[in-house]
PDB file of N, CA and C in Angstrom:
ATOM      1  N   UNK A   1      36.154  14.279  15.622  1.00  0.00           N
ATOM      2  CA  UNK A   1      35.722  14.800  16.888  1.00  0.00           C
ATOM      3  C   UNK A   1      34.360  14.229  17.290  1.00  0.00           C
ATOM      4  N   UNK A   2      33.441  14.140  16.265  1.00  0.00           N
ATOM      5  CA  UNK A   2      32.103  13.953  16.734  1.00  0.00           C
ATOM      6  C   UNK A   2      32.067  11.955  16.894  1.00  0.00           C
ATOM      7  N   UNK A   3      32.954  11.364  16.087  1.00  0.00           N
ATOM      8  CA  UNK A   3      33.131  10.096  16.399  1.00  0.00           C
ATOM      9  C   UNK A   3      33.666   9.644  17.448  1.00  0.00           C
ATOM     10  N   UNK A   4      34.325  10.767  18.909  1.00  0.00           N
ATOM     11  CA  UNK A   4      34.956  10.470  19.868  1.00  0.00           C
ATOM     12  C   UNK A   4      33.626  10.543  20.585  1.00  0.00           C
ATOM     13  N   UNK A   5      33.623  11.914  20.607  1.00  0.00           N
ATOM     14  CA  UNK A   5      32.764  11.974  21.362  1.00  0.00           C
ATOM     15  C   UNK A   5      31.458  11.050  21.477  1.00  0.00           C
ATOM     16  N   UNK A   6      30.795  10.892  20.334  1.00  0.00           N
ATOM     17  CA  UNK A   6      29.609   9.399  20.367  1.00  0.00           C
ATOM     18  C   UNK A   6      30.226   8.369  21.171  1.00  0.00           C
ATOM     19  N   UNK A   7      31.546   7.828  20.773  1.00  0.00           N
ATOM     20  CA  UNK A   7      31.674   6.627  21.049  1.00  0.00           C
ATOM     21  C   UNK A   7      32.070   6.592  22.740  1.00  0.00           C
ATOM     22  N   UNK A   8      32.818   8.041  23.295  1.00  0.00           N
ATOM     23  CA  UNK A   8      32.894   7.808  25.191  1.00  0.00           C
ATOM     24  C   UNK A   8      32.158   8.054  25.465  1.00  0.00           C
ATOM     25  N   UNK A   9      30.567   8.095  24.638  1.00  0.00           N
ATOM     26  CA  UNK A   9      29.131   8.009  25.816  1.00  0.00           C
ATOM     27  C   UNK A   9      28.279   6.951  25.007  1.00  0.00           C
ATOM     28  N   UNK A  10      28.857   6.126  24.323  1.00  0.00           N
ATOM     29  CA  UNK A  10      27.753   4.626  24.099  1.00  0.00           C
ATOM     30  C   UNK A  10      27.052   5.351  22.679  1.00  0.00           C
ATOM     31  N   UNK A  11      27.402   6.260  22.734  1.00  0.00           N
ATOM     32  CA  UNK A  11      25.921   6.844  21.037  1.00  0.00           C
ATOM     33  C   UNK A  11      26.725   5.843  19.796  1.00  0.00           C
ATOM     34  N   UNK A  12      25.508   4.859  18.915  1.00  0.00           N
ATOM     35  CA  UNK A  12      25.867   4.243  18.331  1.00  0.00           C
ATOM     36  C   UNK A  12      25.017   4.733  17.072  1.00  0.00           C
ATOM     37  N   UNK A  13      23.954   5.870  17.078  1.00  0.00           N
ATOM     38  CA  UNK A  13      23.410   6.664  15.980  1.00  0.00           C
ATOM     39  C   UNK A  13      24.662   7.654  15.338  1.00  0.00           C
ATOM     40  N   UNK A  14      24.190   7.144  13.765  1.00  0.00           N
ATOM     41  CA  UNK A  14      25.301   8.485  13.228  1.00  0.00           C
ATOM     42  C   UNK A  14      24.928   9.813  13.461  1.00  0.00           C
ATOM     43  N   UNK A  15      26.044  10.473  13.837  1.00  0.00           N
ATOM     44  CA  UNK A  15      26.482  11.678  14.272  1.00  0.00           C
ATOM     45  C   UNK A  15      26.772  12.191  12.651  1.00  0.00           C
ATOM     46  N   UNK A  16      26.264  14.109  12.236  1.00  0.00           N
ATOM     47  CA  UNK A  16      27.739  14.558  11.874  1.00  0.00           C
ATOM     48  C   UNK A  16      27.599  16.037  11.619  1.00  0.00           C
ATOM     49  N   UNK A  17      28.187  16.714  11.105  1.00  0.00           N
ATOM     50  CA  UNK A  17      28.495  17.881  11.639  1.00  0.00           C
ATOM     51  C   UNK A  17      27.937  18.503  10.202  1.00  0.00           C
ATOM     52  N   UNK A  18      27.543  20.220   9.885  1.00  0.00           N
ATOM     53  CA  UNK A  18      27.368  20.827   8.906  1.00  0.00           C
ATOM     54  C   UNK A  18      27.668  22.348   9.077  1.00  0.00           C
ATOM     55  N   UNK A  19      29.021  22.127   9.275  1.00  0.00           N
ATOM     56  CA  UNK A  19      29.363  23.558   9.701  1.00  0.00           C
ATOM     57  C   UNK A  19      29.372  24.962   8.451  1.00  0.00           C
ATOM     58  N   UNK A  20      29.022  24.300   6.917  1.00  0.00           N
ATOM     59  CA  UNK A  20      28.646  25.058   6.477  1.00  0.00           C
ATOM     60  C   UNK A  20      26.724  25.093   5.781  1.00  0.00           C
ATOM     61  N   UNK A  21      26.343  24.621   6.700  1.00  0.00           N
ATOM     62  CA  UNK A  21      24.501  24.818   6.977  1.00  0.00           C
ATOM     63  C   UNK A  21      24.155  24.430   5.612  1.00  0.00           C
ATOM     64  N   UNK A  22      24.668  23.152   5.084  1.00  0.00           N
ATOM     65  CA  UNK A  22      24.199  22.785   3.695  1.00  0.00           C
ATOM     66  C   UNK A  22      22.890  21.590   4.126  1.00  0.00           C
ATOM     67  N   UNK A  23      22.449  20.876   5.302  1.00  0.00           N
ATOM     68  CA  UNK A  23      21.879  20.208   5.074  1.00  0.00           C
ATOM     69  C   UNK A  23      20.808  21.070   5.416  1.00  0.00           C
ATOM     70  N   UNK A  24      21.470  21.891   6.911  1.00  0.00           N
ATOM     71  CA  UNK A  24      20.013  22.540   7.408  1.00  0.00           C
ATOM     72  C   UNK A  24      19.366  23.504   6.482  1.00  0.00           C
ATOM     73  N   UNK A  25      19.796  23.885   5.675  1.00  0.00           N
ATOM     74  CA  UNK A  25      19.076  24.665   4.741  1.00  0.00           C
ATOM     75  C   UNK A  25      18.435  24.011   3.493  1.00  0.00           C
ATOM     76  N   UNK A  26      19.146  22.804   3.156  1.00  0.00           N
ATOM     77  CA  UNK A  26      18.344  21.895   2.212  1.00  0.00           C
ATOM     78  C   UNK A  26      16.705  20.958   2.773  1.00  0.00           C
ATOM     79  N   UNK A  27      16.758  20.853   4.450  1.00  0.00           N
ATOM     80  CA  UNK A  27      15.593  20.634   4.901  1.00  0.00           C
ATOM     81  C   UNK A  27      14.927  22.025   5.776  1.00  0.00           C
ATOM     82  N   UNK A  28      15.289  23.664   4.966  1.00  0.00           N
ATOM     83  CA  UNK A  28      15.006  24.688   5.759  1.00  0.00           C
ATOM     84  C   UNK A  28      14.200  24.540   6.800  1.00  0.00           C
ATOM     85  N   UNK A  29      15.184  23.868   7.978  1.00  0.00           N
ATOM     86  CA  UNK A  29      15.127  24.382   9.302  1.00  0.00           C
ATOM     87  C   UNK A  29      16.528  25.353  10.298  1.00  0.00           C
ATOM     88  N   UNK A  30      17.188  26.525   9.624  1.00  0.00           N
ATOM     89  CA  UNK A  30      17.745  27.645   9.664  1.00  0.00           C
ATOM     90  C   UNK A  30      16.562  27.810  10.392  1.00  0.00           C
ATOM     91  N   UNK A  31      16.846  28.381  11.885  1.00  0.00           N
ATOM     92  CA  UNK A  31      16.447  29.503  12.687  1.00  0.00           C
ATOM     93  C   UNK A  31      17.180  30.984  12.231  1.00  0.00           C
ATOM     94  N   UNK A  32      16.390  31.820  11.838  1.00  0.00           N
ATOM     95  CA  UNK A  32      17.402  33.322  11.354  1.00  0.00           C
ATOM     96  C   UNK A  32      17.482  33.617  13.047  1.00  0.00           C
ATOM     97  N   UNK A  33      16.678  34.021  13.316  1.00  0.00           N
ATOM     98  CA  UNK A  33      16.868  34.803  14.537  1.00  0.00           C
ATOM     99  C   UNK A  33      17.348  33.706  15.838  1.00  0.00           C
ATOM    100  N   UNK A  34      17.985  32.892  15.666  1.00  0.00           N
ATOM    101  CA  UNK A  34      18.291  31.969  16.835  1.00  0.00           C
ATOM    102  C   UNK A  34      19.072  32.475  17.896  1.00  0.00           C
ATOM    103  N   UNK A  35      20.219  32.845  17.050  1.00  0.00           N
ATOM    104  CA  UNK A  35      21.667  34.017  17.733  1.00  0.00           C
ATOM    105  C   UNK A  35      22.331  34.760  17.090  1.00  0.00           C
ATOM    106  N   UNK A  36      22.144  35.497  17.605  1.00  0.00           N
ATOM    107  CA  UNK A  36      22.870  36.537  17.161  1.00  0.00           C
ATOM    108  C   UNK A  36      24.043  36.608  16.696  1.00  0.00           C
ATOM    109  N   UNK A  37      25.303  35.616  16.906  1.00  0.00           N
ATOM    110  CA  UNK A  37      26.455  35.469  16.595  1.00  0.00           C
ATOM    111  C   UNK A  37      26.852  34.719  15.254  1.00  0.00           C
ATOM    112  N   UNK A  38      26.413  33.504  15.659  1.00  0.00           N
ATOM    113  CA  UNK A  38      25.926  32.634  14.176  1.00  0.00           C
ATOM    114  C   UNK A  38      24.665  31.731  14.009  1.00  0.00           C
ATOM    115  N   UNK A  39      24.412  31.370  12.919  1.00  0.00           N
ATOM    116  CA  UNK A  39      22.893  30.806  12.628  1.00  0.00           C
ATOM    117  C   UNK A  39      23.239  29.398  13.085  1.00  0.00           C
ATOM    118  N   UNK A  40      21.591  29.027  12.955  1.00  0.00           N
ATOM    119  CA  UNK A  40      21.649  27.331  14.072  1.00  0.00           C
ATOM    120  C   UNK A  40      20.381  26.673  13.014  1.00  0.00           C
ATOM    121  N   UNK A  41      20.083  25.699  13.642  1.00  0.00           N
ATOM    122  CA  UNK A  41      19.241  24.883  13.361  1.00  0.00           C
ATOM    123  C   UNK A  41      17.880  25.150  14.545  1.00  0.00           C
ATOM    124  N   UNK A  42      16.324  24.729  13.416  1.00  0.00           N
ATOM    125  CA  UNK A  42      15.720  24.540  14.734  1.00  0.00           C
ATOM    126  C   UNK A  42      15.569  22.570  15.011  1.00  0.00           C
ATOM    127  N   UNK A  43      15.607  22.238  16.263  1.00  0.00           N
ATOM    128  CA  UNK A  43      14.939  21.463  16.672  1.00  0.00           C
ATOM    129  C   UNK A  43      13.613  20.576  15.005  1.00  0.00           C
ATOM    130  N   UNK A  44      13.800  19.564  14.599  1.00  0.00           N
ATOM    131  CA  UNK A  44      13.146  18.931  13.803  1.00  0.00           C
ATOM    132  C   UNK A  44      13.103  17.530  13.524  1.00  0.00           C
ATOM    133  N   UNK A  45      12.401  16.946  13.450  1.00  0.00           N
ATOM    134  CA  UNK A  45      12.146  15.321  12.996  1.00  0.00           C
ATOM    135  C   UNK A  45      11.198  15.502  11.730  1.00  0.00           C
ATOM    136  N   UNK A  46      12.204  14.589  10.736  1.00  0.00           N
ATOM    137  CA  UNK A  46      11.833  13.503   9.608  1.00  0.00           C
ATOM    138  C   UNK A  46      11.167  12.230   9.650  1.00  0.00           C
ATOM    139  N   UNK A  47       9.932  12.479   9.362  1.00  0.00           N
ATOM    140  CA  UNK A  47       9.592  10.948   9.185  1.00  0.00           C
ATOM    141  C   UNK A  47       9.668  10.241   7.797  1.00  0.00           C
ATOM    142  N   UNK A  48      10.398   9.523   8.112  1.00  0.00           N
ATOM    143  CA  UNK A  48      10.747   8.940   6.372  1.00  0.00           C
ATOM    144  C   UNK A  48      10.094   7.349   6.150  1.00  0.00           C
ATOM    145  N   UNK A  49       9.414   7.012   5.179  1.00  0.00           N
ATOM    146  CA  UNK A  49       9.125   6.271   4.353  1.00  0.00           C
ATOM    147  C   UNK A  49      10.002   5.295   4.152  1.00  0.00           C
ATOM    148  N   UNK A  50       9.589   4.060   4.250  1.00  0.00           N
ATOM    149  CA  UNK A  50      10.782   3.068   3.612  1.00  0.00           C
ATOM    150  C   UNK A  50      11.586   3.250   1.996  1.00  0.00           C
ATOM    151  N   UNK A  51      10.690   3.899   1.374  1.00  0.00           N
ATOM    152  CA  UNK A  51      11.204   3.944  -0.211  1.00  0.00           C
ATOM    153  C   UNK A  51      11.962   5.487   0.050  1.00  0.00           C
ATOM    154  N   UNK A  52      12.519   6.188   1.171  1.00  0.00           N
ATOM    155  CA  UNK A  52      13.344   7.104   0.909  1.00  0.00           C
ATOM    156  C   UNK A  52      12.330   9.141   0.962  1.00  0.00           C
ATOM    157  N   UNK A  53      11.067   9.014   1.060  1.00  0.00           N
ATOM    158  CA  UNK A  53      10.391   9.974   0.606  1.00  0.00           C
ATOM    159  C   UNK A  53       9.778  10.210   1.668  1.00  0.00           C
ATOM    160  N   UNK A  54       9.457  11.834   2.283  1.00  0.00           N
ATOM    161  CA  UNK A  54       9.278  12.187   3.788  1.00  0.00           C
ATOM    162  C   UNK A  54       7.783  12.298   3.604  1.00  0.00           C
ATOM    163  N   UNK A  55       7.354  11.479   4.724  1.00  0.00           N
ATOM    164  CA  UNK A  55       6.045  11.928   5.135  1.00  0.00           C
ATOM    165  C   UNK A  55       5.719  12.827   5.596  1.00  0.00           C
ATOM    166  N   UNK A  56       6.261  13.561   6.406  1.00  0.00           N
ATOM    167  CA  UNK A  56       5.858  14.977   7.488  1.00  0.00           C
ATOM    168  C   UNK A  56       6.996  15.076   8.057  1.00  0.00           C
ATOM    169  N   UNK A  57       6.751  16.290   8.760  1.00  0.00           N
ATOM    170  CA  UNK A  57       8.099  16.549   9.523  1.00  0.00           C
ATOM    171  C   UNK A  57       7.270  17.474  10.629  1.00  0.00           C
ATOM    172  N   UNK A  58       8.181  17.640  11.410  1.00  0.00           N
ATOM    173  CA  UNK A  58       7.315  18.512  12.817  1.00  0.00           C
ATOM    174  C   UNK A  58       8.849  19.121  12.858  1.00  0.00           C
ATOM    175  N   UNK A  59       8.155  20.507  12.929  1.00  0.00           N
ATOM    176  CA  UNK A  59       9.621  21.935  13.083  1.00  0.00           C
ATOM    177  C   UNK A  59       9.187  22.841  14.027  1.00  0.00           C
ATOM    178  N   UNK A  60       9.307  22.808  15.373  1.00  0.00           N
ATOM    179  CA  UNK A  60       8.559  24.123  15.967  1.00  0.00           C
ATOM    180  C   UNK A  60       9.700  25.125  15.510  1.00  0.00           C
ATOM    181  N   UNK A  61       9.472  26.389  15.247  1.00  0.00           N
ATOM    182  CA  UNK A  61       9.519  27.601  14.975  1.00  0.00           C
ATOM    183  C   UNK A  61      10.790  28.061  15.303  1.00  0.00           C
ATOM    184  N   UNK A  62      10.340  27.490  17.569  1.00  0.00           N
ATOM    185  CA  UNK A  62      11.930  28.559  17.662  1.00  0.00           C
ATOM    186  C   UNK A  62      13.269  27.415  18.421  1.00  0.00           C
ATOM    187  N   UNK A  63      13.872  27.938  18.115  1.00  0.00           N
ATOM    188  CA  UNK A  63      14.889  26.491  18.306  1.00  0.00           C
ATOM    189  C   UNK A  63      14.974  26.366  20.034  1.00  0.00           C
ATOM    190  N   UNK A  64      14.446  27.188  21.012  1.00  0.00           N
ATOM    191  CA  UNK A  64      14.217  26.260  22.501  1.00  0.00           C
ATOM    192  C   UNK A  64      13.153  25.278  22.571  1.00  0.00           C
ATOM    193  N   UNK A  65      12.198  25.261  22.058  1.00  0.00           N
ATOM    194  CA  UNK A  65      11.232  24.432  21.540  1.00  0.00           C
ATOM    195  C   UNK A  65      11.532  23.039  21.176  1.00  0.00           C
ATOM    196  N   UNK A  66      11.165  22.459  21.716  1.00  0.00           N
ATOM    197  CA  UNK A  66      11.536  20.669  21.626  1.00  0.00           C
ATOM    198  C   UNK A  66       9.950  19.653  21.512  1.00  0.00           C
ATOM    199  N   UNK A  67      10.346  18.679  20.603  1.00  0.00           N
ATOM    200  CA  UNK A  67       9.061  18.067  20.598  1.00  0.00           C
ATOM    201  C   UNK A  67       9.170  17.259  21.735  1.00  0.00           C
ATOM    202  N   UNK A  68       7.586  17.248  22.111  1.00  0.00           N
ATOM    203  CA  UNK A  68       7.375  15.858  23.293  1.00  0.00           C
ATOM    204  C   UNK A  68       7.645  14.778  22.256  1.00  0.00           C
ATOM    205  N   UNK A  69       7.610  13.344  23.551  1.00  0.00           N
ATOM    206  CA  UNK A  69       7.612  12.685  23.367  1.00  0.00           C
ATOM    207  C   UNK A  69       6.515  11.879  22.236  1.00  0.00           C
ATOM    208  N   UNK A  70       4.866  12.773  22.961  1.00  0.00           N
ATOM    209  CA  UNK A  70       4.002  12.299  21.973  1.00  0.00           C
ATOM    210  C   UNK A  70       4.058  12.601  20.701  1.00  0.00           C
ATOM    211  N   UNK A  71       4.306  14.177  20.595  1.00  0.00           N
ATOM    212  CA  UNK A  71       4.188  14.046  19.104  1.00  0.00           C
ATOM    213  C   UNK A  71       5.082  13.817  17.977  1.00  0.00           C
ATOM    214  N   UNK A  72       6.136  12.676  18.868  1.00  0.00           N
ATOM    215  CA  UNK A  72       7.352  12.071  17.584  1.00  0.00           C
ATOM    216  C   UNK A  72       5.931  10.598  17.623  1.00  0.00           C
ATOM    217  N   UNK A  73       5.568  10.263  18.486  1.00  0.00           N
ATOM    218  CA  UNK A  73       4.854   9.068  17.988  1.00  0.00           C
ATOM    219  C   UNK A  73       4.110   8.777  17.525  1.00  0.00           C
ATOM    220  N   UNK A  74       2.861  10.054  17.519  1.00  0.00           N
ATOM    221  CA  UNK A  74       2.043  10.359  16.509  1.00  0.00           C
ATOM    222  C   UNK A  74       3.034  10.594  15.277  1.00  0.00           C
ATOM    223  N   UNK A  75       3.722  11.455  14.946  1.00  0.00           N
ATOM    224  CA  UNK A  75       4.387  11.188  13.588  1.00  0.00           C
ATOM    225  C   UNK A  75       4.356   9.821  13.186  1.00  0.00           C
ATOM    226  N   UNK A  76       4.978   9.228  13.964  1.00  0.00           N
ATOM    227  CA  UNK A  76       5.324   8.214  13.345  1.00  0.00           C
ATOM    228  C   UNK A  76       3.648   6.891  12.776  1.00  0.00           C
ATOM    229  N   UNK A  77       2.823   7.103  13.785  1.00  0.00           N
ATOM    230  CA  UNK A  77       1.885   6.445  13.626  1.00  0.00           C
ATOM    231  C   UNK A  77       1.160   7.165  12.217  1.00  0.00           C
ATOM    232  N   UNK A  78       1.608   8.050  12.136  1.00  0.00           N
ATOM    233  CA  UNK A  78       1.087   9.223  10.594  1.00  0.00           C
ATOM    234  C   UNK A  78       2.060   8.663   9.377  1.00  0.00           C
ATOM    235  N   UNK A  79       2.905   8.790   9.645  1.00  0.00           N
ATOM    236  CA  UNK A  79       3.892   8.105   8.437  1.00  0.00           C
ATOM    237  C   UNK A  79       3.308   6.739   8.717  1.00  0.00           C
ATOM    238  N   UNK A  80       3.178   5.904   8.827  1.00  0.00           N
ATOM    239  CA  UNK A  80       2.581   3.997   8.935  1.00  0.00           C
ATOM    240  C   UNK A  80       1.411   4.326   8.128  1.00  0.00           C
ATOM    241  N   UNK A  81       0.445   5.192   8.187  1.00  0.00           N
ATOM    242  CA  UNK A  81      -0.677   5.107   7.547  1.00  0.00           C
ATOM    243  C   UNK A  81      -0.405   5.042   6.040  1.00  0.00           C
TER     244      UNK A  81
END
C-alpha cells in the first residue's frame, strides 16, 4: 500500500509503516496523549552521523507541532560539527 501510494505521487524516499509502534517507541517519540483512540507518533528528525550514530534529534512534545524549516538546518549544521 505505502509503495503505491509513494510511487502515484513521485516519493522516491523510503516509506514504511509500524503499525505495531516498534520503531516509534524504540526512538520514544509515542505521543501518549495524541488521541484518544489510538497512539501516534510525535513529529521528529534524526540527525545521523555517517558511521550510523545520532547526533541530536529535535522532538517537539506535541504531535501538531512541526519543525521549521530552520531548525532541521541548524541540526544539521550541529551534526557536521
Amino acid at each position: 500500500m505505502l509503495r503505491e501510494y509513494a510511487s502515484s505521487r513521485g516519493i522516491t524516499l523510503h516509506l514504511c509503516a509500524d503499525p505495531d509502534l516498534t520503531v516509534i517507541d524504540a526512538f520514544g517519540v509515542r505521543h501518549q496523549d495524541g488521541r484518544p483512540d489510538r497512539p501516534i507518533a510525535r513529529p521528529a528528525v534524526f540527525f545521523v552521523r555517517a558511521d550510523g550514530t545520532v547526533a541530536h534529534s529535535r522532538q517537539p512534545e506535541n504531535y501538531r507541532l512541526h519543525l521549521k524549516t530552520q531548525d532541521v538546518l541548524d541540526g544539521f549544521a550541529m551534526t557536521l560539527k
